[in-house]
Structure formats: structure tokens, C-alpha cells
Protein backbone atom coordinates (compact mmCIF):
# COMPACT_ATOMS: atom_id res chain seq x y z
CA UNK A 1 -169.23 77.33 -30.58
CA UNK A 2 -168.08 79.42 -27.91
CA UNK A 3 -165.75 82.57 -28.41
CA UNK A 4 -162.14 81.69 -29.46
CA UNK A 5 -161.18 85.23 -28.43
CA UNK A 6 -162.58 87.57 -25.26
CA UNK A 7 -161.47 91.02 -24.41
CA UNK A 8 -161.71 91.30 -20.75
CA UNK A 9 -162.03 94.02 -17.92
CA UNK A 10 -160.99 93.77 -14.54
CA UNK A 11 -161.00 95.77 -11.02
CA UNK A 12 -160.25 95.15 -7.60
CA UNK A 13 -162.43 97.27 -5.13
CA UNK A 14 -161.22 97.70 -1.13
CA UNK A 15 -163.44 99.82 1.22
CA UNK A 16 -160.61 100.66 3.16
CA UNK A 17 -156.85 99.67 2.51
CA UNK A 18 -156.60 97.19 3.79
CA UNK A 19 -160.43 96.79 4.13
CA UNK A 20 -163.16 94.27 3.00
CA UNK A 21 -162.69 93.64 -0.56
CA UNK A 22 -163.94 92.43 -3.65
CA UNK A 23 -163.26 92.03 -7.86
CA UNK A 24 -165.09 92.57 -10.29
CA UNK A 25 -164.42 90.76 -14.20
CA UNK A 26 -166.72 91.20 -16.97
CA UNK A 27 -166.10 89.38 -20.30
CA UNK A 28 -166.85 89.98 -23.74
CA UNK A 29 -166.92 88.30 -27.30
CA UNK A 30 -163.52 90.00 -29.16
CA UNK A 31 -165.50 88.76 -32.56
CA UNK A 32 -168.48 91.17 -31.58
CA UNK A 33 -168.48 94.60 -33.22
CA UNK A 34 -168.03 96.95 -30.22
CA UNK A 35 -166.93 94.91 -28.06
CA UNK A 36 -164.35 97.17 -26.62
CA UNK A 37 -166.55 99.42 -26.35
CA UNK A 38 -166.21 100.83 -22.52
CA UNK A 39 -170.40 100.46 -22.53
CA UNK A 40 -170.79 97.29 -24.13
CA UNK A 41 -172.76 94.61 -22.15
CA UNK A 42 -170.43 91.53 -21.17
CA UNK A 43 -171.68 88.18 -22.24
CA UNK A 44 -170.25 86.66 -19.03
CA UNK A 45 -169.22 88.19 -15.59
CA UNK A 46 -167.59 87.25 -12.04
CA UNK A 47 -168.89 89.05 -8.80
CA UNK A 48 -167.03 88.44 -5.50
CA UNK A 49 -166.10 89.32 -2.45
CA UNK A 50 -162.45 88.16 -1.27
CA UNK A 51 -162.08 89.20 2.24
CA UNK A 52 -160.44 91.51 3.53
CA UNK A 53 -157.22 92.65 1.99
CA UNK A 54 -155.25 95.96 0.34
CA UNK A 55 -156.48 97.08 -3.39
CA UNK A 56 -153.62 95.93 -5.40
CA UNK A 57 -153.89 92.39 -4.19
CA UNK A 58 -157.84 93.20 -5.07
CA UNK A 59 -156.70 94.22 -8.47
CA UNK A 60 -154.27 90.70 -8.87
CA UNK A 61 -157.14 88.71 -7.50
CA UNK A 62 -159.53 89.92 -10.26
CA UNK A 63 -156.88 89.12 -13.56
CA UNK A 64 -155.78 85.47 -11.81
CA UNK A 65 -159.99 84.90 -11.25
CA UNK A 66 -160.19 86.84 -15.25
CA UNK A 67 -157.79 84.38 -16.98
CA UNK A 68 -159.22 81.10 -14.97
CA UNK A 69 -162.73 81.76 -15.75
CA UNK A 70 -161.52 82.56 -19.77
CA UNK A 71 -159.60 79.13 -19.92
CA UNK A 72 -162.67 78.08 -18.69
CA UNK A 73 -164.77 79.15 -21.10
CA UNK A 74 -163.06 78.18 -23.75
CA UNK A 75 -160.94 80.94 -24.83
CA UNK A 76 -157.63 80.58 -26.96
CA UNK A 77 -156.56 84.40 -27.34
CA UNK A 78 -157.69 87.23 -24.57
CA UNK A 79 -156.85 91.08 -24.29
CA UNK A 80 -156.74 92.35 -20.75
CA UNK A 81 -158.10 95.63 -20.05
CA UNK A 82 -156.62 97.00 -17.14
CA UNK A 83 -157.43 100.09 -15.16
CA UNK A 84 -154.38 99.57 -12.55
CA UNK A 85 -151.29 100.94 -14.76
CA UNK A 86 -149.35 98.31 -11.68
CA UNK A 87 -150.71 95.50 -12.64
CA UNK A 88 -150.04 96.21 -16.52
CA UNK A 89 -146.55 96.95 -16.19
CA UNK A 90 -145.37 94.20 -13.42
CA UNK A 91 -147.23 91.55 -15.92
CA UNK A 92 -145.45 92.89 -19.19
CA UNK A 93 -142.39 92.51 -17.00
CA UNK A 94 -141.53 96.44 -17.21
CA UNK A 95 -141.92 96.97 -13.40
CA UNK A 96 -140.42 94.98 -10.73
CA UNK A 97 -143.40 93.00 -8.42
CA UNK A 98 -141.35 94.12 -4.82
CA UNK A 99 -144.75 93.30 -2.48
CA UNK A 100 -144.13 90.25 -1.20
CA UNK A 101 -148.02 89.49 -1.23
CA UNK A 102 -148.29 90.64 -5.05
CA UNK A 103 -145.22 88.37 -6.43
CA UNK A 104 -146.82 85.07 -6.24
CA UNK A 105 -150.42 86.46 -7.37
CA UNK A 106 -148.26 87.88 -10.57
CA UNK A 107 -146.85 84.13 -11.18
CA UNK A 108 -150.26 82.43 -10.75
CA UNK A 109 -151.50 85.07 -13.84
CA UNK A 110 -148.30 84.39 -16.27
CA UNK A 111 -148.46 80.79 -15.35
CA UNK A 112 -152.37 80.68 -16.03
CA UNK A 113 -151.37 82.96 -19.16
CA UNK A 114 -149.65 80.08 -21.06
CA UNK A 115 -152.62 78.42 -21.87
CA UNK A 116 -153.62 80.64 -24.24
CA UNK A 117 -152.11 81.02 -28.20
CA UNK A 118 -152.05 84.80 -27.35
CA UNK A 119 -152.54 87.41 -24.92
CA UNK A 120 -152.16 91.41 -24.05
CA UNK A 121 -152.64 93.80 -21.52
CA UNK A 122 -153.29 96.80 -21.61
CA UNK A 123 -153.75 100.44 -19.19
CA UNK A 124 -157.03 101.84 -19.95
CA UNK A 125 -158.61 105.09 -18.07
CA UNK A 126 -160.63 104.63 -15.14
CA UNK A 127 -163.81 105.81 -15.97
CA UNK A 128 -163.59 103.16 -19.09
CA UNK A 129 -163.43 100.40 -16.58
CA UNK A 130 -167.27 101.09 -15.45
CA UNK A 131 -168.79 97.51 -16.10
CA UNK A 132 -165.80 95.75 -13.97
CA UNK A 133 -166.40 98.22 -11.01
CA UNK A 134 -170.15 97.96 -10.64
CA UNK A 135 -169.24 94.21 -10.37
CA UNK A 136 -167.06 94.55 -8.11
CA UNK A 137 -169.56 96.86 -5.95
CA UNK A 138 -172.09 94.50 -6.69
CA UNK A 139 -169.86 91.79 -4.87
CA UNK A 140 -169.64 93.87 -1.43
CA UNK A 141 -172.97 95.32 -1.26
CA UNK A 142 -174.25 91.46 -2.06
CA UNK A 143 -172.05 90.09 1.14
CA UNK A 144 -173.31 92.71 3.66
CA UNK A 145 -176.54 91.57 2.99
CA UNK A 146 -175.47 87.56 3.21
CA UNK A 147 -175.13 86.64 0.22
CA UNK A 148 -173.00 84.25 -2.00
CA UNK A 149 -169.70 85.13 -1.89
CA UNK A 150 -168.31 84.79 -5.58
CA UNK A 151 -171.64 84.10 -8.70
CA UNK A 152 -169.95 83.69 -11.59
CA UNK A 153 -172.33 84.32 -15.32
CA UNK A 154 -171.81 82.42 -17.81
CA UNK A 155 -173.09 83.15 -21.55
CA UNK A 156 -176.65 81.92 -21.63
CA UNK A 157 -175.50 78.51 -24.35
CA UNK A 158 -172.18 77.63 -26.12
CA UNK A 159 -173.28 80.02 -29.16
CA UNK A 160 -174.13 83.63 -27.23
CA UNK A 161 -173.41 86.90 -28.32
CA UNK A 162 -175.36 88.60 -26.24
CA UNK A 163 -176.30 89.48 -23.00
CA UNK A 164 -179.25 91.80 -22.55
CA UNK A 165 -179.50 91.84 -18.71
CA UNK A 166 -177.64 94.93 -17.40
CA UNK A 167 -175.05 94.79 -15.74
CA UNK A 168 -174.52 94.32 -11.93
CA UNK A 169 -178.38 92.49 -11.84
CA UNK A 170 -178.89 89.14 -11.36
CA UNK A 171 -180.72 87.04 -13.72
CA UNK A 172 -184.29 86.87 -13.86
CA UNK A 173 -184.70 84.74 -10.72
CA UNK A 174 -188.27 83.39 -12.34
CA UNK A 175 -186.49 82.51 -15.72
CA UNK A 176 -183.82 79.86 -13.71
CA UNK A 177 -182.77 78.01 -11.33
CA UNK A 178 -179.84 79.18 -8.83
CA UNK A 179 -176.95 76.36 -8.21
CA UNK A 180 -174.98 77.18 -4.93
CA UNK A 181 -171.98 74.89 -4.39
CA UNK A 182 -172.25 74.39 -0.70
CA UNK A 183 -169.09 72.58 -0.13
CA UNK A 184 -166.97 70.54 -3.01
CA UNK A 185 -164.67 68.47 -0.62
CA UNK A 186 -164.71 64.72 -0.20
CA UNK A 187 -165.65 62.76 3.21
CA UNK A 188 -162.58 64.04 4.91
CA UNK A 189 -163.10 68.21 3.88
CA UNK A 190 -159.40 70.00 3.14
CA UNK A 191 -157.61 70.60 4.59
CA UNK A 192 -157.52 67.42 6.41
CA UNK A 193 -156.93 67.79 10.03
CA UNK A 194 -153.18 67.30 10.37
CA UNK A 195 -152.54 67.10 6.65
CA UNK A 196 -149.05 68.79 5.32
CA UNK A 197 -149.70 68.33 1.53
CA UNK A 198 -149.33 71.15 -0.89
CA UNK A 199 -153.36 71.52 -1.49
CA UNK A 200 -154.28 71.13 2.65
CA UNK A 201 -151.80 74.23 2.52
CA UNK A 202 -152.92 75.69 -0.03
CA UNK A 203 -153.31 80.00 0.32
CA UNK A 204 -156.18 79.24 -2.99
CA UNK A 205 -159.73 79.73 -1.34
CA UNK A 206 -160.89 77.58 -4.21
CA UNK A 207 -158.64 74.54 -2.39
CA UNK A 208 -160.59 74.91 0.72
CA UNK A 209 -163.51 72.28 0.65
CA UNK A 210 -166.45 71.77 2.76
CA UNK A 211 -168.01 68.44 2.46
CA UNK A 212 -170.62 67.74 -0.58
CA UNK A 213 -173.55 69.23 -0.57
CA UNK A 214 -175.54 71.78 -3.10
CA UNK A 215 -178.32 74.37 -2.26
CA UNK A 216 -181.36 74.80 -5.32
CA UNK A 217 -183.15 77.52 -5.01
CA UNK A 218 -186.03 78.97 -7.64
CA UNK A 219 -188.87 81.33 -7.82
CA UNK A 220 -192.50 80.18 -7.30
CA UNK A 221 -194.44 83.23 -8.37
CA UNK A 222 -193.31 85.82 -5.64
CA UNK A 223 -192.40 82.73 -3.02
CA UNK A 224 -188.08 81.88 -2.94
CA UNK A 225 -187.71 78.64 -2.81
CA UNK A 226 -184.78 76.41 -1.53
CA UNK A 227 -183.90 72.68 -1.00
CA UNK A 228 -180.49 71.13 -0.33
CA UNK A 229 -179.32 68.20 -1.40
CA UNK A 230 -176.99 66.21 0.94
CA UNK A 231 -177.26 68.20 4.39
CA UNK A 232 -174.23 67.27 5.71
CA UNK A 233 -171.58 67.43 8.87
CA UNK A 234 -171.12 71.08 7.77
CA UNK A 235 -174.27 72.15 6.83
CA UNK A 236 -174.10 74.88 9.99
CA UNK A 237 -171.20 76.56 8.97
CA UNK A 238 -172.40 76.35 5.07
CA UNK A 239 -175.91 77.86 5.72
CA UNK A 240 -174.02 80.51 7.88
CA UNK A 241 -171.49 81.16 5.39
CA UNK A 242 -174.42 81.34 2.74
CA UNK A 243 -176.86 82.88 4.55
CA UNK A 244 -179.59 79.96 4.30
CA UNK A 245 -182.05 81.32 6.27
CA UNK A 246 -184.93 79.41 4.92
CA UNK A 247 -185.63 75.94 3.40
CA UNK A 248 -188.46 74.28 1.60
CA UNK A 249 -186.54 70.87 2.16
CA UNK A 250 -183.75 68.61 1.86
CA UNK A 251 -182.54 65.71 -0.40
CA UNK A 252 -180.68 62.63 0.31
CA UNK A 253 -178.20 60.90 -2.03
CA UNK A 254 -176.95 57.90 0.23
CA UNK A 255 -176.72 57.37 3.97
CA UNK A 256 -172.89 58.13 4.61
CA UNK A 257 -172.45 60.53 7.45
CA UNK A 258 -170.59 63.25 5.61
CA UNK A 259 -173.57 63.42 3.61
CA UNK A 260 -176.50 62.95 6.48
CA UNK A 261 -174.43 64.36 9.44
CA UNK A 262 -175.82 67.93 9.63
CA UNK A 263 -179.86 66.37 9.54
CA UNK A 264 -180.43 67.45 12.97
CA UNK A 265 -179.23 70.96 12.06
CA UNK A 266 -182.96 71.10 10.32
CA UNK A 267 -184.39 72.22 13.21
CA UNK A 268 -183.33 75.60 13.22
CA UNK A 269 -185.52 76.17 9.88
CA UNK A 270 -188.13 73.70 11.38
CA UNK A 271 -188.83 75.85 14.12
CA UNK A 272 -187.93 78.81 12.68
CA UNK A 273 -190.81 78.14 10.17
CA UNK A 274 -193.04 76.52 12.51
CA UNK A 275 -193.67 73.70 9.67
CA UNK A 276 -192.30 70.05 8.75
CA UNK A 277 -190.00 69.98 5.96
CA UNK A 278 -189.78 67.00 4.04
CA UNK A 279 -186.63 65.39 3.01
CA UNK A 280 -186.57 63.02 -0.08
CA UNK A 281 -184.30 59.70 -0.38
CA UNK A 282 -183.87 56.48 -2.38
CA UNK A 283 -186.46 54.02 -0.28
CA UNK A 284 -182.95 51.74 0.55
CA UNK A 285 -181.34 55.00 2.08
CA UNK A 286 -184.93 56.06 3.31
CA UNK A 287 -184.99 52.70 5.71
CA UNK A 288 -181.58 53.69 7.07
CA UNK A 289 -182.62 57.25 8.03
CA UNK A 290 -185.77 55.67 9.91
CA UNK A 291 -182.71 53.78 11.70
CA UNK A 292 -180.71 56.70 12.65
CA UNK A 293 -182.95 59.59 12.85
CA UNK A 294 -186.31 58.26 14.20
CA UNK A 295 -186.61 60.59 16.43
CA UNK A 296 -186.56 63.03 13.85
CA UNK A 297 -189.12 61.35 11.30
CA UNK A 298 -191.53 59.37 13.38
CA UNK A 299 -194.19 62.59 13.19
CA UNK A 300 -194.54 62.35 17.11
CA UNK A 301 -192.83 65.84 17.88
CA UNK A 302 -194.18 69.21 16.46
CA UNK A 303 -192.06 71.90 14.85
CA UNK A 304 -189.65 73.72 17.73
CA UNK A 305 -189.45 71.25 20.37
CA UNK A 306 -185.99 71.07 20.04
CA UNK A 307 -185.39 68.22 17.37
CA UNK A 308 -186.37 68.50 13.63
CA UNK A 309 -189.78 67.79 12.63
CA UNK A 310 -189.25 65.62 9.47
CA UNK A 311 -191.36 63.76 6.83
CA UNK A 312 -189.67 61.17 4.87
CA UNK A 313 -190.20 61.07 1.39
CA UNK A 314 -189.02 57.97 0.09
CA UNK A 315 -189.00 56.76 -3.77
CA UNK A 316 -187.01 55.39 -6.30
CA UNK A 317 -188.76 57.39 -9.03
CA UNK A 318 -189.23 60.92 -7.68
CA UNK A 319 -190.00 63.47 -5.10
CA UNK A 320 -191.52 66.47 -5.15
CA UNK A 321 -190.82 69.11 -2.41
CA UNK A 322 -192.55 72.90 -2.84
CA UNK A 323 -194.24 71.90 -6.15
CA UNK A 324 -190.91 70.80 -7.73
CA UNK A 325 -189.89 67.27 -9.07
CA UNK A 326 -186.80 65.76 -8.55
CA UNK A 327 -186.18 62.74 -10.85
CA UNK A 328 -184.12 59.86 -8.98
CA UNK A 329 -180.79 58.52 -10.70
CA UNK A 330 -179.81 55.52 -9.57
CA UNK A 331 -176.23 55.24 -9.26
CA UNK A 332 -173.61 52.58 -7.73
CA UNK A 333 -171.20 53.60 -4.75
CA UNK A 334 -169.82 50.59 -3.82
CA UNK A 335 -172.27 48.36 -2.31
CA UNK A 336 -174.15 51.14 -0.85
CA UNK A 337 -177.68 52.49 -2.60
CA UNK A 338 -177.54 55.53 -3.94
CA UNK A 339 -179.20 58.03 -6.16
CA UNK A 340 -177.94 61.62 -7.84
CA UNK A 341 -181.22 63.69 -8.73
CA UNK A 342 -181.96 65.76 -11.61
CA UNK A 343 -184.34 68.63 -11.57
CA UNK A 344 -185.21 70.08 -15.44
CA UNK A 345 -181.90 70.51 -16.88
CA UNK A 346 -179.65 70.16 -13.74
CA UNK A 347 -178.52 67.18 -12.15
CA UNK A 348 -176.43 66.35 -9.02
CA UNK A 349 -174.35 63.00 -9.08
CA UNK A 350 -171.72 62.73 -5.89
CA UNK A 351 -170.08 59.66 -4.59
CA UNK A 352 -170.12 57.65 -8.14
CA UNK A 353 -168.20 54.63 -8.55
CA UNK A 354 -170.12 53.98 -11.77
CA UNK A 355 -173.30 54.75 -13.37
CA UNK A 356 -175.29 51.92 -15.19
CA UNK A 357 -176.21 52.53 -18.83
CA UNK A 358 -180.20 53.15 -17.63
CA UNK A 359 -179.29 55.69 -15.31
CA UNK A 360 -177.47 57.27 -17.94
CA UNK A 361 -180.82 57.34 -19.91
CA UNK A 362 -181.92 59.75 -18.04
CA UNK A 363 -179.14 61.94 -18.20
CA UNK A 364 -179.57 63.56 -21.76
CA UNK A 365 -180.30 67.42 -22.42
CA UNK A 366 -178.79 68.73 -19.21
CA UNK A 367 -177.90 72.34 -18.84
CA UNK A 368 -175.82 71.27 -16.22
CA UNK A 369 -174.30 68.10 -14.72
CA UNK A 370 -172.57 68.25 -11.11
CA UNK A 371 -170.93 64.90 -10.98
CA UNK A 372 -167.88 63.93 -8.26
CA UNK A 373 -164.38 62.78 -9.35
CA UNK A 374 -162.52 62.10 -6.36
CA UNK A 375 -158.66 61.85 -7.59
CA UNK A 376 -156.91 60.52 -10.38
CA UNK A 377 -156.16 57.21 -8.61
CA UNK A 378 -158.10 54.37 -8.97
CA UNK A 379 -160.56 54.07 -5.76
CA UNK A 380 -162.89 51.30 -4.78
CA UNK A 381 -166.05 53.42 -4.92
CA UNK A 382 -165.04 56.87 -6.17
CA UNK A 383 -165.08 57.76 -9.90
CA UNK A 384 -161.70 58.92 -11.19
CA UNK A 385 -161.03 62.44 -12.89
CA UNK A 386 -160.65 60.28 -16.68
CA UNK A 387 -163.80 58.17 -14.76
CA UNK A 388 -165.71 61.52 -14.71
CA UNK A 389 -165.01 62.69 -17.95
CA UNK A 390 -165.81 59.53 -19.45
CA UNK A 391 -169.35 60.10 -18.58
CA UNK A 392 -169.70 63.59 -19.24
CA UNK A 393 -168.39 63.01 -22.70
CA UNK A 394 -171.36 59.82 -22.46
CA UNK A 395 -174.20 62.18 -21.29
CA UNK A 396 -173.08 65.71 -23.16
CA UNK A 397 -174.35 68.50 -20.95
CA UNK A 398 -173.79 72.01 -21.70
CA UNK A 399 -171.22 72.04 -18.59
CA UNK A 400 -170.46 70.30 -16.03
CA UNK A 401 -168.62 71.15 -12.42
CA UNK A 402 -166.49 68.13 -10.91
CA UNK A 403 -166.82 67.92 -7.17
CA UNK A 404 -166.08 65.54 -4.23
CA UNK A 405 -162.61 66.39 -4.63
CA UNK A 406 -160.07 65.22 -2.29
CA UNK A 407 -156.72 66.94 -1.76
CA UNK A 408 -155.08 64.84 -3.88
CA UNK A 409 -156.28 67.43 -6.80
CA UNK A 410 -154.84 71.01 -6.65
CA UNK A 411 -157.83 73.47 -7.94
CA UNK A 412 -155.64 75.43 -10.22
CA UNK A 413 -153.37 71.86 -12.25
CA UNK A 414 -157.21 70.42 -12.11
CA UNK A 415 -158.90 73.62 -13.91
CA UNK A 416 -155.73 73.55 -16.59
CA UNK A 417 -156.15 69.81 -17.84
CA UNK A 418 -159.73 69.91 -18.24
CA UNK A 419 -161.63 70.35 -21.43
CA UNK A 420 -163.53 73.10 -22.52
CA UNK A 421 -167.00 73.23 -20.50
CA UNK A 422 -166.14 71.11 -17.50
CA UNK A 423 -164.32 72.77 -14.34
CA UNK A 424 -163.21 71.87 -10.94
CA UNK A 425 -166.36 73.29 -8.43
CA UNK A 426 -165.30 75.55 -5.47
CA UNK A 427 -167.29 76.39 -2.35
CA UNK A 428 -169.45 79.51 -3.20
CA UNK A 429 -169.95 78.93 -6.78
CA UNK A 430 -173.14 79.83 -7.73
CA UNK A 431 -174.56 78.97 -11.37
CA UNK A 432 -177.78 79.88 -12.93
CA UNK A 433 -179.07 77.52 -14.81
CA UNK A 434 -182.40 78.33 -17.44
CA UNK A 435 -185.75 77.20 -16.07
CA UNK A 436 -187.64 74.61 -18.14
């Protein structure tokens, strides 16, 4: 079982104030002795950068992002340890919150506080707040160099105690696999152009949605890897955003546009690597891509003559790109053929309007499941949020991220209602997940 109770440090670091800025939250097992020990090793972290903003906003940012990722996780009771004596005493209520860009971050954290039996906070020294700062460091120094914006750790299964990486290092990059949420939105992104809802207007980064689409990346002796599934209409900005400067390939779920409308951006890592990449697909949605993109796939053009130099991969079964398999799921979205693929104990399942009991099969022992849930109305080809749960609680994966969201679902009400080990995904979320 998971911790019932976490003690939890926070900080907000700005290089410059106001300046580019970033939080840092490490987490740690209250049942543990020495747990609040200033030098004990968390046994799950968050490291991001936020943009560019003052400190104490910084300092908010990190205990709203601390007391998601604990109701996350599981928690019932947490104990906030705070090195910003502000944030302390405007959350016990002692001090008045008189920035107008602090008051609303302070209602997000006592709203997100009420879902736990108990909680405290408490001012703690500065130099006992070492673990949360290095993360926090960790964040800005990662984002200079292009990297994800936000990786959030999570304990390495639902029973540990311990985490004996140190802290501020990445996990062993040969012992998993690295999960980077490209874009969680549905066909449409959010904000929708033009939309006036609560969640298009939403000031939550987390409520800002690319379209679908996930980048795996692993270590193949001293060679990084990469493949994305789904490149999409924004697979530009995402690779920018990301810093995707290299691919071994790309994978296919289904032919719809906001999930094959960025193929021709391939050729910047076609030419750029002077090589063909191949791109896998169901042999139904392999057909249609011969359709769209022959130009593209017919082998006639080398690498960096201006289109992508392609080779389709097409099977029901599997495909292997770089030395990696990637099991086919068959799955039903609508009356179009699709297919989610699963890779060791990972598997990505977007656009689902149901999956048959076969395909489900194949589902069991999954570290982690990525599965879309559109809305909580009913929709012709979309699974619901209850639709989505129902087959996580059918397949049983460690955890599982729900994605494809449209704006009918606010990030924040979506996180609150779910159970423990399934949360709403968010562009830049990146998950490790153990290799097998």
C-alpha cells in the first residue's frame, strides 16, 4: 500500500524577481523513521520550471503542485514544511494574502487541502529546506538546456520506502523507460479557438492541451533513443517546446488528422539525420497513409530533399523500431481501425470508444496505462471518464494517466474525483517507467 501520511518540502526558486522560475517538492513517507530528517532522501519528487514570475508566486506554485501530486499519490494526512514564513502564515490564516497574484494561488492550496483527514504547515530554516531547492535548481538548469519542463518521480511501486537515487539526478536512464506527455488535449486542443468556457480560460498550465501524442524514449547501451507515437498537427511546436531534436521513429494509432497532421514535420529529423525513419501503423491505417502521404513513403526520395523519407511499417501484431517491440492493441473508435501500443510495461490507448475483451488480454502487468477519457458525457466514439475507469479497474496497472481530454474537464475537479493511482495527464509530464 502506498503511504497514508507524507511530510513534504517545498521551494520556489526565481533567478531574478521577477525572473525565470521554477519549484521544487520533494516527498517523503511520515511512517519512515527519519523522515523529517532535513537529509533524508524523498521517495517521490517534482522538478519544474514555471516561467517566468516573482518568488512568492514560485513559493505558492510549489505547495498547490505539493498537495496535487500528494492527493495523487494517495495520501490522507500531510505536514508541510515550509521555508517561506509567508506562505505559512497567509495559509494558517494569521497573515492577510494582499498580492493580488498570491490570493487565488492561496485558495487553490486550502481548497486542494480539504481532501485530506489532516494537514499542517509549518516554518522551517532555510538551510533545512536543501532537498526542495536542489529540485528546484535542478528544474532551471534542466530548461536552459531544453529539457522537459515539469518530471515528476514517483515511488518506484505502491509499497516503497525508499529511494536510493540522490537527489536532483534522474533515474538510471538504462534501468527505464522515459514517458513524455506531448500534448493531452482532444482533436480540437484548449483552448478552443473562440471558446469562453471556464477551462479554455483557464490561468492552470495543466488546462492548456496540445493535441495527443506521447514521446518514448530509452537507452540502448550509450545510444538515446526516441519514438513518438501519434505525430500530430502540433508536433512542431511540441518537439520545440520539448526539445526533440532526434528520433528513431514514429507510431501511428489511427488515421485522424489531429493524430497524423504533423507527418510531414519528419523531415526535419529525416534530413537532419540523413536516414529513413520508419513509422509503424495498424495495416488498415497503414493503407490510408499510402493514400495521403505517398509522397512521403513510396522510397523514391532520399533523406533531405525537402519531404520526409519514410518506411511504412505496417502490422497488426507488432513493430519494432531501433531494436524495440511495440505490441499492437486493437481497439474500436467508432468505425475507424485503430490500435493503442504497449511497449514492456507501458501502454498508450487514445481515441477509445471501447476495447474488446481480447485486446484487454493483453493489457495485464502494466506499469503504466495512458488511456483517453474524453468528458463525462456520453460520446459516439470517445470513452467517458466512468468509461475509462471502468477499464483501468478491468486491466489493473500500477497507474494510469487519462488523456484526450476536452475542455469539458477542468484539470484540478478532474484530479479531485479520481481514485488513488489514476490522474488527469498534462502537457510536459514526464514519467519513468522500470525497464523490463
Amino acid at each position: 500500500m502506498p503511504p497514508r501520511a507524507y511530510i513534504i518540502r517545498t521551494d520556489g526558486a526565481c533567478r531574478g524577481n521577477p525572473g525565470p522560475a521554477s519549484i521544487g517538492v520533494a516527498l517523503y513517507d511520515a511512517a519512515l523513521p527519519g523522515s523529517d530528517d532535513p537529509d533524508a532522501l524523498p521517495i517521490a519528487s517534482i522538478s519544474a520550471a514555471i516561467g517566468t514570475t516573482t518568488n512568492n508566486v514560485a513559493e505558492w506554485r510549489a505547495v498547490v503542485a505539493a498537495i496535487d501530486f500528494a492527493a495523487e499519490l494517495g495520501a490522507r494526512e500531510i505536514d508541510l514544511l515550509l521555508d517561506s514564513k509567508l506562505v505559512v502564515e497567509q495559509l494558517q490564516g494569521r497573515w492577510r494574502v494582499r498580492d493580488a497574484k498570491l490570493a487565488p494561488l492561496c485558495d487553490e492550496a486550502l481548497k486542494g487541502l480539504t481532501r485530506f483527514a489532516h494537514w499542517s504547515a509549518r516554518h522551517v530554516p532555510r538551510e533545512q529546506n536543501g532537498r526542495a531547492d536542489a529540485l528546484a535548481n535542478e528544474a532551471l538548469d534542466r530548461a536552459l538546456r531544453g529539457g522537459p519542463a515539469w518530471v515528476a518521480r514517483r515511488p518506484q511501486d505502491p509499497g516503497a520506502s525508499t529511494n536510493t537515487a540522490p537527489v536532483g539526478a534522474e533515474s538510471s536512464a538504462t534501468a527505464a523507460t522515459r514517458i513524455t506527455v506531448l500534448g493531452s488535449g482532444a482533436s480540437r486542443g484548449v483552448p478552443r479557438v473562440g471558446c469562453r468556457c471556464g477551462v479554455c480560460l483557464s490561468r492552470d498550465q495543466r488546462n492548456r492541451r496540445l493535441r495527443s501524442s506521447v514521446l518514448v524514449e530509452w537507452q540502448d547501451g550509450a545510444i538515446d533513443r526516441g519514438v513518438i507515437i501519434d505525430p500530430g498537427m502540433d508536433l512542431r511546436q511540441q518537439a520545440l517546446r520539448h526539445g526533440v531534436t532526434r528520433l528513431d521513429g514514429a507510431l501511428v494509432t489511427h488515421i485522424h488528422v489531429d493524430h497524423t497532421g504533423g507527418i510531414d514535420e519528419l523531415r526535419a529529423y529525416t534530413d537532419a539525420q540523413d536516414a529513413v525513419l520508419p513509422i509503424g501503423a495498424g495495416e488498415a491505417t497503414a493503407d490510408e497513409l499510402r493514400k495521403r502521404w505517398e509522397y512521403a513513403v513510396d522510397g523514391r526520395t532520399p533523406p533531405g530533399a525537402g519531404i520526409p523519407a519514410l518506411q511504412l511499417v505496417a502490422s497488426d501484431e507488432a513493430v519494432t523500431i531501433a531494436g524495440r517491440s511495440f505490441q499492437a492493441i486493437p481497439i474500436v473508435h467508432g468505425k475507424r481501425p485503430a490500435h493503442g501500443w504497449r511497449s514492456g510495461g507501458f501502454a498508450y490507448l487514445t481515441d477509445v470508444s471501447s476495447v474488446p475483451a481480447s485486446s484487454r488480454d493483453l493489457l495485464g502487468g502494466l506499469d503504466l496505462l495512458i488511456v483517453s477519457a474524453l468528458r463525462d458525457l456520453p460520446h459516439p466514439t470517445h470513452q467517458t471518464v466512468d468509461e475509462a475507469l471502468e477499464l483501468i479497474r478491468s486491466v489493473q496497472p500500477r497507474r494510469a494517466l487519462l488523456t484526450h481530454l476536452d475542455h469539458d474537464l477542468d484539470f484540478e475537479d478532474l484530479a479531485a474525483r479520481l481514485p488513488a493511482g489514476v490522474a488527469p495527464a498534462f502537457d510536459g509530464l514526464v514519467v519513468e517507467v522500470p525497464a523490463r
